[in-house]
C-alpha atoms as a PDB file:
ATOM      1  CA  UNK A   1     105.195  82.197 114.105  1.00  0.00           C
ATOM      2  CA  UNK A   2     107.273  80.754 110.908  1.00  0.00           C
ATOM      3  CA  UNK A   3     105.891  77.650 111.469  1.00  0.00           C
ATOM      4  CA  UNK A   4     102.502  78.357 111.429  1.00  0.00           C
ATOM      5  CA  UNK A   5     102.713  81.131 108.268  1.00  0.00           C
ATOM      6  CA  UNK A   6     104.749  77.873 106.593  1.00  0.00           C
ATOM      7  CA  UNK A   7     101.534  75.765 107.259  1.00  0.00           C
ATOM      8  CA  UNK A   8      98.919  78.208 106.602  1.00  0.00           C
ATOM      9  CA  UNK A   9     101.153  79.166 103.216  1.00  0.00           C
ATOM     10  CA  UNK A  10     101.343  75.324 101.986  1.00  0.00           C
ATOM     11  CA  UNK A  11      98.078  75.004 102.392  1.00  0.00           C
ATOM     12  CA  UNK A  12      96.967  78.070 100.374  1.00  0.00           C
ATOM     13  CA  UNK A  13      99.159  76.814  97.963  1.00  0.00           C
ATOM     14  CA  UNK A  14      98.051  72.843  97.971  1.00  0.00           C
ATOM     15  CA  UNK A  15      93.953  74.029  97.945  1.00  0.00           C
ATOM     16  CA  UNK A  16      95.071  76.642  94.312  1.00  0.00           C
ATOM     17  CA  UNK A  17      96.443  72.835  93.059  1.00  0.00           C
ATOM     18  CA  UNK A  18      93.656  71.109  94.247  1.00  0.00           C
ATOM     19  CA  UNK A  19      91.331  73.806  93.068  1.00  0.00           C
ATOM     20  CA  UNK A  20      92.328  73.457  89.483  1.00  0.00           C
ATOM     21  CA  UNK A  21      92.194  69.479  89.434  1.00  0.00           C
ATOM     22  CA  UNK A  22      88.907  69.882  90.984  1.00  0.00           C
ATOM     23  CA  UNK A  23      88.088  72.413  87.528  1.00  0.00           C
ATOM     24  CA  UNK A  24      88.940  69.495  85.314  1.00  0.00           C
ATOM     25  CA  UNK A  25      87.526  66.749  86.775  1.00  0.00           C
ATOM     26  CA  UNK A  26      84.119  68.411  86.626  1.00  0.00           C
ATOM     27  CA  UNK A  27      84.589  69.439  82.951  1.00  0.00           C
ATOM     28  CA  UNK A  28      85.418  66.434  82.095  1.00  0.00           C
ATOM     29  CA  UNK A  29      82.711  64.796  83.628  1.00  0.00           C
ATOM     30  CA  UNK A  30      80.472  67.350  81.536  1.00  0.00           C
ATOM     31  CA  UNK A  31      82.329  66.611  78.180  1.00  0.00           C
ATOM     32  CA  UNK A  32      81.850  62.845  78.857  1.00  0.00           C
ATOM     33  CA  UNK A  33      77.896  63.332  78.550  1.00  0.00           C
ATOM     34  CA  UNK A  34      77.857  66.306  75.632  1.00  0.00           C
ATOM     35  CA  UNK A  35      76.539  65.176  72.688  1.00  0.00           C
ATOM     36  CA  UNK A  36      78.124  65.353  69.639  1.00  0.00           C
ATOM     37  CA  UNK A  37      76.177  68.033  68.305  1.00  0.00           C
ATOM     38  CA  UNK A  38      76.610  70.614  70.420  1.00  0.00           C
ATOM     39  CA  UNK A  39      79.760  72.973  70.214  1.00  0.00           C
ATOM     40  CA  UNK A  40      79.050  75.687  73.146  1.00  0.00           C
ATOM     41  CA  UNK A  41      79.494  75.214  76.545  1.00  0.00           C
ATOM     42  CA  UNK A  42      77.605  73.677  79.477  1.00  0.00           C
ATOM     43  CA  UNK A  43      76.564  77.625  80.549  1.00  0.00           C
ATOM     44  CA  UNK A  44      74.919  77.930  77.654  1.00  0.00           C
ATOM     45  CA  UNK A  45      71.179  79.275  77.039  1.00  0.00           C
ATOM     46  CA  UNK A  46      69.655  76.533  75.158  1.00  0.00           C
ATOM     47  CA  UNK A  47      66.269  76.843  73.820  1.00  0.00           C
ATOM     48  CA  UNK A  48      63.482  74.629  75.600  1.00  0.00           C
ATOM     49  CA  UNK A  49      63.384  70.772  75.120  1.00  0.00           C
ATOM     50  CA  UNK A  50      67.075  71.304  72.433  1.00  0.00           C
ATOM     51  CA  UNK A  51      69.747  68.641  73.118  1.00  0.00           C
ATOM     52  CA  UNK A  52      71.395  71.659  74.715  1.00  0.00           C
ATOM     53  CA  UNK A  53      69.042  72.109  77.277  1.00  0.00           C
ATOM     54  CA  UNK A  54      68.566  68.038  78.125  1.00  0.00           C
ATOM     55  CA  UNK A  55      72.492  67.874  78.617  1.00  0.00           C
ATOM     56  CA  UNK A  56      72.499  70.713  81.172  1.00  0.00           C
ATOM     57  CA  UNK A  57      69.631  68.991  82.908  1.00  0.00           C
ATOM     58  CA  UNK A  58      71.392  65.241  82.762  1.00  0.00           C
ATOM     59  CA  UNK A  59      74.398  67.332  83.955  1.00  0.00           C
ATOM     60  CA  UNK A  60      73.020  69.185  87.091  1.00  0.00           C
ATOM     61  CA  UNK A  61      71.280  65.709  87.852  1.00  0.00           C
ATOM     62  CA  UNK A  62      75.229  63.898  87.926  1.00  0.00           C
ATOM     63  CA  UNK A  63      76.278  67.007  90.075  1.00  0.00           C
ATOM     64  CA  UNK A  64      73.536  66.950  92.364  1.00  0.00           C
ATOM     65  CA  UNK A  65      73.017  62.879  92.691  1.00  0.00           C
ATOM     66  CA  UNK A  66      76.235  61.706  92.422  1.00  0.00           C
ATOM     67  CA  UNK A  67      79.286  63.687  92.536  1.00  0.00           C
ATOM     68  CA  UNK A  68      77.639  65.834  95.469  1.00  0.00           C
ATOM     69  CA  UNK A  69      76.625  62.231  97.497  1.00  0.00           C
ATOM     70  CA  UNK A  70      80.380  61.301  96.552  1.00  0.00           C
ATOM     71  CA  UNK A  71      81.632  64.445  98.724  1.00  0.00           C
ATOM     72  CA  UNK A  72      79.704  63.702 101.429  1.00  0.00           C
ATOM     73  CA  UNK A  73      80.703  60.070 101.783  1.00  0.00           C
ATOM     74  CA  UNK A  74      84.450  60.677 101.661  1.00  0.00           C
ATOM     75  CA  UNK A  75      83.857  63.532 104.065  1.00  0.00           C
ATOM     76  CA  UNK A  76      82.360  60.969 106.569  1.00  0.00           C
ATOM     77  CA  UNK A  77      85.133  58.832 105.929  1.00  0.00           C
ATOM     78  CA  UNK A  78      87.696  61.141 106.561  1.00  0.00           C
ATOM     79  CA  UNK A  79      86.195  61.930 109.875  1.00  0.00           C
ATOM     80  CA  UNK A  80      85.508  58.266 110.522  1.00  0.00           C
ATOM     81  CA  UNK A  81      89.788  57.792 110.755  1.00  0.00           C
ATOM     82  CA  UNK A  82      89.674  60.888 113.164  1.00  0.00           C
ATOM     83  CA  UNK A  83      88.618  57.620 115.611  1.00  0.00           C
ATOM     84  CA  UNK A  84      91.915  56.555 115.384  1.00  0.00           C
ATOM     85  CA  UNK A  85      93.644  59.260 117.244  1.00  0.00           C
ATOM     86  CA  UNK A  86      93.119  60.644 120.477  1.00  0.00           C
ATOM     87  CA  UNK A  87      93.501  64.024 122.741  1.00  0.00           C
ATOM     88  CA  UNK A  88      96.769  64.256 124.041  1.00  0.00           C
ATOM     89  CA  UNK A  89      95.898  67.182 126.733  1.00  0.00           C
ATOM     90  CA  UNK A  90      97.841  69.824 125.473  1.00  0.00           C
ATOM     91  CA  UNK A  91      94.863  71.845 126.416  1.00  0.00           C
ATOM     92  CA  UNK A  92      95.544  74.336 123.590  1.00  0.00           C
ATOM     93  CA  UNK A  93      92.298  74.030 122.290  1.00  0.00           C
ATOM     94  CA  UNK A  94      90.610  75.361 125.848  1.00  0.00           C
ATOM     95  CA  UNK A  95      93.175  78.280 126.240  1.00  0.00           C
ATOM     96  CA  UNK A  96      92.446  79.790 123.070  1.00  0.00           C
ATOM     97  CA  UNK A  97      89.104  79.187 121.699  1.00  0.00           C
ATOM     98  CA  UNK A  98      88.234  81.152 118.235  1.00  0.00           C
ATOM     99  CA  UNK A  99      84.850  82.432 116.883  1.00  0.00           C
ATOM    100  CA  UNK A 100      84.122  84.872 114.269  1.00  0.00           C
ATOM    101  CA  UNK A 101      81.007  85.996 116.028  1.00  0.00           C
ATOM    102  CA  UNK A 102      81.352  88.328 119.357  1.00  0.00           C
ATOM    103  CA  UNK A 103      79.399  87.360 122.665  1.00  0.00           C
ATOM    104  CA  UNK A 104      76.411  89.293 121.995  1.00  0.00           C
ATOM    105  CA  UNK A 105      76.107  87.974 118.306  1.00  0.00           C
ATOM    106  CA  UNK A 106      76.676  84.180 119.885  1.00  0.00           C
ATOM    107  CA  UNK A 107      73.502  85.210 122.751  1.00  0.00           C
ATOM    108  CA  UNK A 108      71.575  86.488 119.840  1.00  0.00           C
ATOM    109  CA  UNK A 109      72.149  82.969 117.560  1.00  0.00           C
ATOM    110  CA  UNK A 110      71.538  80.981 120.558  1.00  0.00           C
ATOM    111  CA  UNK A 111      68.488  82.333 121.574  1.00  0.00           C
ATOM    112  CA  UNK A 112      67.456  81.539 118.213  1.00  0.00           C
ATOM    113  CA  UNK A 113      68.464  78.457 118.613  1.00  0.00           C
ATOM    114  CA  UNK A 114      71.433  77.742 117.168  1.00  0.00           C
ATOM    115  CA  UNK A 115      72.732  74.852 119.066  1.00  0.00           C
ATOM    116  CA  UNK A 116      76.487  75.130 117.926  1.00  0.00           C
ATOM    117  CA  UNK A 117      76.277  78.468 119.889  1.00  0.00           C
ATOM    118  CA  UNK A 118      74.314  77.197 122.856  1.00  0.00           C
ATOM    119  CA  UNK A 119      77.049  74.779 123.438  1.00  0.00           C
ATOM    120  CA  UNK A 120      80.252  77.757 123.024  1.00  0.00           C
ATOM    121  CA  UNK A 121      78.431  79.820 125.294  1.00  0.00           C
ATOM    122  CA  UNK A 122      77.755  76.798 127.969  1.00  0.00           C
ATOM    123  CA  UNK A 123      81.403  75.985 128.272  1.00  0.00           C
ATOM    124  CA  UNK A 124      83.694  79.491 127.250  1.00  0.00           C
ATOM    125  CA  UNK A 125      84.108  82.730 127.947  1.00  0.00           C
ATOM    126  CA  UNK A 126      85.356  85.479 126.329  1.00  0.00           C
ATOM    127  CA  UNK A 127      89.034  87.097 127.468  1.00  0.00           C
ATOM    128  CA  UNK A 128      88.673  90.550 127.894  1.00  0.00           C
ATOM    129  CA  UNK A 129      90.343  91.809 125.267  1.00  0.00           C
ATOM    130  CA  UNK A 130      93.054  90.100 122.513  1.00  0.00           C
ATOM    131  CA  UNK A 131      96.261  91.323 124.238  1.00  0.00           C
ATOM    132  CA  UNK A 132      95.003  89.016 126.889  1.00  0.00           C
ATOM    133  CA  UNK A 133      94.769  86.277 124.493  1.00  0.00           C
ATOM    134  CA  UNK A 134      98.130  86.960 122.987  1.00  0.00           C
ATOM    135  CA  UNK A 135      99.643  86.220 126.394  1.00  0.00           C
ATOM    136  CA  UNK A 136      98.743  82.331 126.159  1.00  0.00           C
ATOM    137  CA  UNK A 137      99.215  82.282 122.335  1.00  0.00           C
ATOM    138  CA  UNK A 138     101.011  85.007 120.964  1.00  0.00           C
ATOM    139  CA  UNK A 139     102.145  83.250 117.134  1.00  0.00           C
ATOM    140  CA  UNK A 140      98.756  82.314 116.458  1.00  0.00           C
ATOM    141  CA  UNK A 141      96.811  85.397 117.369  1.00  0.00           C
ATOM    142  CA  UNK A 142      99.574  86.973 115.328  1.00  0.00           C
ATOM    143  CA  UNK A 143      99.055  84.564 112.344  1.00  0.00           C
ATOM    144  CA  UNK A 144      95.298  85.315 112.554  1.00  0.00           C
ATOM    145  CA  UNK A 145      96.059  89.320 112.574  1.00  0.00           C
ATOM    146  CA  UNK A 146      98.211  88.412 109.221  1.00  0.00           C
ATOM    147  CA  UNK A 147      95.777  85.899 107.298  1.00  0.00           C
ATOM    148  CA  UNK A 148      92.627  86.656 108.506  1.00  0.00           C
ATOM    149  CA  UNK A 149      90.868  89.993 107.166  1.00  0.00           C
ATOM    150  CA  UNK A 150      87.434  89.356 109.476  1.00  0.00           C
ATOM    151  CA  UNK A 151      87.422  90.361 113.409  1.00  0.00           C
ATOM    152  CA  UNK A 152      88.101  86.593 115.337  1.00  0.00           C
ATOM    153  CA  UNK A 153      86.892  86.708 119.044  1.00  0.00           C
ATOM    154  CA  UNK A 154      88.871  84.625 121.709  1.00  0.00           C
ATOM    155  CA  UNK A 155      87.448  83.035 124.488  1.00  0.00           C
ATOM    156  CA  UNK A 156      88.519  80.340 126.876  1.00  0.00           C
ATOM    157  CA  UNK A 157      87.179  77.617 129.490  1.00  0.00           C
ATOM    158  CA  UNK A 158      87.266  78.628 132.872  1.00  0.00           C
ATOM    159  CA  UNK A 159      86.975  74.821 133.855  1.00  0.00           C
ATOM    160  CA  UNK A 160      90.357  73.876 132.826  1.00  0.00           C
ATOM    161  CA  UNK A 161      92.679  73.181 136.054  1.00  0.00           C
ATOM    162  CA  UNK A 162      96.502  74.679 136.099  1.00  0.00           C
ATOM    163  CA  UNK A 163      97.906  71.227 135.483  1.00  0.00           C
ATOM    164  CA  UNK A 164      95.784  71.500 131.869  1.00  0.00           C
ATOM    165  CA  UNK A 165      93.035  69.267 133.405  1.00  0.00           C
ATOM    166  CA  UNK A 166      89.117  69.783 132.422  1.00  0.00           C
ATOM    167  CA  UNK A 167      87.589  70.058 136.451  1.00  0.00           C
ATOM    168  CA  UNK A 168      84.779  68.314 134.722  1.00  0.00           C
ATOM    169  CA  UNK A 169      85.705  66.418 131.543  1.00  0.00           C
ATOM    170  CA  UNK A 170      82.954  63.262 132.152  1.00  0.00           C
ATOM    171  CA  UNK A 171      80.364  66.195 131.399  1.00  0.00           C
ATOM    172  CA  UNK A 172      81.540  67.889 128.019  1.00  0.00           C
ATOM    173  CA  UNK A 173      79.664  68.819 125.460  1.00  0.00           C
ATOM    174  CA  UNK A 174      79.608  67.460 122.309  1.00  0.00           C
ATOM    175  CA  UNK A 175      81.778  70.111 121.168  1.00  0.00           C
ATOM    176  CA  UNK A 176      84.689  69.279 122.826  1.00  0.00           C
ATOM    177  CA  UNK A 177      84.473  65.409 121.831  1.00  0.00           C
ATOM    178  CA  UNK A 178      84.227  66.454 118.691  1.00  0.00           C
ATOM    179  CA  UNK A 179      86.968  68.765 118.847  1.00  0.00           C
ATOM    180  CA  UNK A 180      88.908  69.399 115.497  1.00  0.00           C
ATOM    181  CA  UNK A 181      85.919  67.889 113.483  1.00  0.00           C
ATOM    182  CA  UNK A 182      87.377  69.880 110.449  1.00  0.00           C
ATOM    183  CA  UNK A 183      91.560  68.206 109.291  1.00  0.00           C
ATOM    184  CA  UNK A 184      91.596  71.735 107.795  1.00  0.00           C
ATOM    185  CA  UNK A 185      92.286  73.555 111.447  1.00  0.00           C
ATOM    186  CA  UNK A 186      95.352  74.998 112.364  1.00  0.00           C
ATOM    187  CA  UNK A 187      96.712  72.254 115.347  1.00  0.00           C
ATOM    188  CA  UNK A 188     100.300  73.177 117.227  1.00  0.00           C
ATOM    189  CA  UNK A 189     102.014  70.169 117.154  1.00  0.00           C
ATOM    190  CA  UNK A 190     101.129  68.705 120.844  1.00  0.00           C
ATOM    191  CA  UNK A 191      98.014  67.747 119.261  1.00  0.00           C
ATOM    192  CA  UNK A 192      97.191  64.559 119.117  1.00  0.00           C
ATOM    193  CA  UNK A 193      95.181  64.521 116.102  1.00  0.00           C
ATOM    194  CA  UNK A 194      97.667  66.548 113.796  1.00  0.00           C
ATOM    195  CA  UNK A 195      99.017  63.030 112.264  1.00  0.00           C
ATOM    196  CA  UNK A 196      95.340  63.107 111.361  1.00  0.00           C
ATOM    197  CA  UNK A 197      95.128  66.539 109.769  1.00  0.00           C
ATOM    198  CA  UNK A 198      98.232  65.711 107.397  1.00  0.00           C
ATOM    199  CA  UNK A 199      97.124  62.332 106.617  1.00  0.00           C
ATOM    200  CA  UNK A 200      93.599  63.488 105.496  1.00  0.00           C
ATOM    201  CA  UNK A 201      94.703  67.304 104.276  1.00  0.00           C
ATOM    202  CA  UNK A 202      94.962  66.604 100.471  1.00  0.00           C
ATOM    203  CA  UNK A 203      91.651  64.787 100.167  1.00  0.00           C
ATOM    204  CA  UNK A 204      90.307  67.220 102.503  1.00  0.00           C
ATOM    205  CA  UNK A 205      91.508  70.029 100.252  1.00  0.00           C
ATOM    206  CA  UNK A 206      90.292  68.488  97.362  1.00  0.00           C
ATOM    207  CA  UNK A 207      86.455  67.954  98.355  1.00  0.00           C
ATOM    208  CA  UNK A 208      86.449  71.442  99.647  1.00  0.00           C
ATOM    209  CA  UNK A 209      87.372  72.815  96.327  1.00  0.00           C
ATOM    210  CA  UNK A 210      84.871  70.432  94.651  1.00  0.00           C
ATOM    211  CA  UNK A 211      82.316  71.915  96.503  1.00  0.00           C
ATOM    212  CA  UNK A 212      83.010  75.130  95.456  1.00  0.00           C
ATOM    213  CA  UNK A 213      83.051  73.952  91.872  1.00  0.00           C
ATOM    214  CA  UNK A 214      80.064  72.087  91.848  1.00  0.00           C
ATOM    215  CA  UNK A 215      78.504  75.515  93.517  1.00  0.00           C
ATOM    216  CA  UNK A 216      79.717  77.391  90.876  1.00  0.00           C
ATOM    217  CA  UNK A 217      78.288  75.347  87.831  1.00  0.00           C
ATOM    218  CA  UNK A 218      75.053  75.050  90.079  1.00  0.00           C
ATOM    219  CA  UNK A 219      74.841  78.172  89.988  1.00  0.00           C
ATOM    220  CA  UNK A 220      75.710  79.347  86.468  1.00  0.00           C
ATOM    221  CA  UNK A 221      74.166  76.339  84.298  1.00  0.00           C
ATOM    222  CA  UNK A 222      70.901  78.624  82.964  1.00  0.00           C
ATOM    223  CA  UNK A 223      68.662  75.740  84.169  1.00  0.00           C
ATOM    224  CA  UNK A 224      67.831  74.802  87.599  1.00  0.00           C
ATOM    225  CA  UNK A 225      66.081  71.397  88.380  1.00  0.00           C
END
């Protein structure tokens, strides 16, 4: 339980770090383009057709068409190195399957087709209740209870064999090959793709909170494109 509050804590502290470089970088790249005669800031209400207004324009443009394309090519990047490593079988990942929706609310998405939920449903079920869970992974379903203010559901795959086997791993759903698709997830340290997860967790960090940043200013900028 240490362990995981240790990596869950670092983290929270890296993204606050990466959060505030993210802050910069984006003023700065709004300074860079400001002309000279304007004093107030980008979330400004300019008049119509002002130098004010043209920067906040030339401005959402750069977030939208450039920093925002940036994002997603470094995302596909990072998950382009995820090639490199491989499943080990510690089987963690089919013993204690997390979702913050319940099994009605995943029937209700999938019949209205969401596909993401069509697949959950096709390979888990849920365990009755979360003592049950805690029996296969007590630490983490206590980490969740500690960190995590929303209800989490826990379900599991009823195909895995007792030597942690898939009974029918040539058939898996995409889901499972893509299994962690986000460096971000909490992995115990059998995993075979946690060398992955630190190697990629900075950058990883770092796009997420420029997301959030470029959201914000998309958001506030008194202009829309």
């Amino acid at each position: 339980m240490k362990d995981l509050n240790n990596i869950v804590n670092k983290q929270r502290a890296k993204f606050r770090e990466k959060f505030k470089q993210a802050v910069s970088d984006v003023q700065n790249q709004a300074e860079k383009i400001k002309p000279q005669s304007i004093s107030a800031d980008i979330f400004t209400e300019f008049p119509p057709d002002s130098n004010g207004r043209k920067w906040q324009n030339e401005f959402l443009e750069i977030l939208e068409n450039k920093i925002s394309k940036e994002i997603y090519l470094q995302f596909q990047e990072i998950l382009k190195e995820r090639k490199d490593y491989k499943c080990l079988g510690c089987a963690t990942c089919c013993n204690l399957a997390c979702s913050e929706y319940s099994p009605q609310e995943l029937q209700k998405r999938a019949e209205n087709g969401d596909n993401f939920s069509k697949q959950f449903l096709s390979i888990f079920i849920p365990y009755k209740d979360k003592e049950e869970a805690r029996k296969v992974y007590p630490e983490y379903i206590a980490l969740l209870e500690a960190n995590k203010e929303d209800e989490v559901y826990f379900y599991h795959c009823p195909k895995l064999t007792k030597d942690k086997r898939c009974s029918d791993y040539a058939n898996r759903p995409q889901i499972c090959r893509d299994f962690p698709d986000n460096p971000l997830c909490i992995l115990p340290s059998s995993c075979g793709f946690c060398d992955w997860r630190e190697k990629t967790e900075d950058t990883t960090l770092y796009l997420h909170a420029m997301i959030e940043v470029v959201e914000y200013y998309k958001e506030k900028i008194p202009v829309k494109l």
